[in-house]
C-alpha atoms as a PDB file:
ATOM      1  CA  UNK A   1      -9.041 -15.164  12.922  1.00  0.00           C
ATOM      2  CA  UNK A   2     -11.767 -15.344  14.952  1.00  0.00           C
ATOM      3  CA  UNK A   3     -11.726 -11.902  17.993  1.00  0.00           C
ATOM      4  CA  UNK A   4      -9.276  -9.861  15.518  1.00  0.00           C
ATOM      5  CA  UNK A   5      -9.709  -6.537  14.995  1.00  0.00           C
ATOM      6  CA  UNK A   6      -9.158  -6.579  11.048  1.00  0.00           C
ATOM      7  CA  UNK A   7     -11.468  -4.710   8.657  1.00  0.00           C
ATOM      8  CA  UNK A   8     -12.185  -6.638   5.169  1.00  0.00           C
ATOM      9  CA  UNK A   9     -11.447  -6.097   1.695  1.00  0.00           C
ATOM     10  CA  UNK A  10     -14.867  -6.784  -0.971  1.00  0.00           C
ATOM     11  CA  UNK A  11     -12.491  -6.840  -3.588  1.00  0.00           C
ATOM     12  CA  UNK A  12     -10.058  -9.205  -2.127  1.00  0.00           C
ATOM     13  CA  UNK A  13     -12.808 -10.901  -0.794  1.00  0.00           C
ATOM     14  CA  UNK A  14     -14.178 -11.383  -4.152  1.00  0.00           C
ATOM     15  CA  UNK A  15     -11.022 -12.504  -5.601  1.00  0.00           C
ATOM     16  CA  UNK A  16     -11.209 -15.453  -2.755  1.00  0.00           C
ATOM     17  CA  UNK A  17     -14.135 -16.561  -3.488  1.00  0.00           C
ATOM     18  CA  UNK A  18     -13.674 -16.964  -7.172  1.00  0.00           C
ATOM     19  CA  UNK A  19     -10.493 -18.949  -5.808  1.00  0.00           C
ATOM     20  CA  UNK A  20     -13.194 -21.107  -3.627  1.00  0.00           C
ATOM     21  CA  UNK A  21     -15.069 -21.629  -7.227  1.00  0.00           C
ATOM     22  CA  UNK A  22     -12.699 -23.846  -8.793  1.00  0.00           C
ATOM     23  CA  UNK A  23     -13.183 -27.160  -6.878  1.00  0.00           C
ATOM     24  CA  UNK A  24     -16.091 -27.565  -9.461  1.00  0.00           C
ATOM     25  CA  UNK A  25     -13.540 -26.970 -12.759  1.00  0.00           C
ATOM     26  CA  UNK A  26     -11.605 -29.363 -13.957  1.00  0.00           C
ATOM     27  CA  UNK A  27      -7.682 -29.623 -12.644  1.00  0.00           C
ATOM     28  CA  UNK A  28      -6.199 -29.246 -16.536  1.00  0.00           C
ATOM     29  CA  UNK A  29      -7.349 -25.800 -15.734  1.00  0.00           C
ATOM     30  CA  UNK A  30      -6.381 -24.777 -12.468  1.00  0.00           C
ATOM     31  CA  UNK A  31      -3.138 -23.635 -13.124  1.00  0.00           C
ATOM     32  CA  UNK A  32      -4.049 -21.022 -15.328  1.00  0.00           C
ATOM     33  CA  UNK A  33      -7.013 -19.373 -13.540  1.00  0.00           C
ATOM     34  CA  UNK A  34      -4.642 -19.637 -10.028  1.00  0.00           C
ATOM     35  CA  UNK A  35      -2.470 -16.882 -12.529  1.00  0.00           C
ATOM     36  CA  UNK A  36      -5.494 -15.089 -13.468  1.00  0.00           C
ATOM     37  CA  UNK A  37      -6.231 -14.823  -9.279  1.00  0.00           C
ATOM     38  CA  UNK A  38      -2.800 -14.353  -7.882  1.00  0.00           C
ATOM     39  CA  UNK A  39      -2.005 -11.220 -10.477  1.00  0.00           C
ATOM     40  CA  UNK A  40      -5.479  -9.843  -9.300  1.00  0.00           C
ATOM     41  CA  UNK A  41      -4.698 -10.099  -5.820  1.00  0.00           C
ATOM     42  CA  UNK A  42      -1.396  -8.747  -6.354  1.00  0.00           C
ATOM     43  CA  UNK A  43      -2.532  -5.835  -7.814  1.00  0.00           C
ATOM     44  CA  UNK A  44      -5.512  -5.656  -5.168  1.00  0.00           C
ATOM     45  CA  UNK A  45      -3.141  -5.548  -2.406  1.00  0.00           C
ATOM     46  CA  UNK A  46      -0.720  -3.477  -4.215  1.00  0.00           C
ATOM     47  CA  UNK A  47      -3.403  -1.044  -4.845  1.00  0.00           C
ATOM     48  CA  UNK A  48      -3.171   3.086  -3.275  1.00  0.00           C
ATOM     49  CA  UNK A  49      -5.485   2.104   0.039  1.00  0.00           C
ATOM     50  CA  UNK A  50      -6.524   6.141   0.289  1.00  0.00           C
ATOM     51  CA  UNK A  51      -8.299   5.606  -3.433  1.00  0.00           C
ATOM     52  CA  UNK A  52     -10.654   3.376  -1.285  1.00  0.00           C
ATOM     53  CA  UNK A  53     -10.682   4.739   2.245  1.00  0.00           C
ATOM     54  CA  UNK A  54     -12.534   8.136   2.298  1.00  0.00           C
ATOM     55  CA  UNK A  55     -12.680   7.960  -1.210  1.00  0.00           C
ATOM     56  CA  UNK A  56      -9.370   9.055  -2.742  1.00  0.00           C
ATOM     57  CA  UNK A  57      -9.218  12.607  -1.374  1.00  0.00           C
END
């Protein structure tokens, strides 16, 4: 969203852009890397936030 105030996330934004990746793969294997990425993201937005912001402490 273009004039929000939101910070980003490298690792989600890593996770998206593997996701952005698979136009070149072949569809008969979609389905399982969009497992692979949705259980990283899970746990990636699951995750403690304080063990990134300031470190943990």
């Amino acid at each position: 969203m273009s004039g929000s105030n939101q910070q980003s996330d490298a690792a989600v934004d890593a996770i998206v852009a593997r996701a952005a990746h698979m136009a070149i793969l072949a569809t008969s294997r979609h389905n399982a890397i969009y497992e692979t990425l949705l259980t990283d993201l899970q746990q990636e937005l699951d995750a403690d936030p304080s063990s990134v912001v300031g470190g943990g402490s």
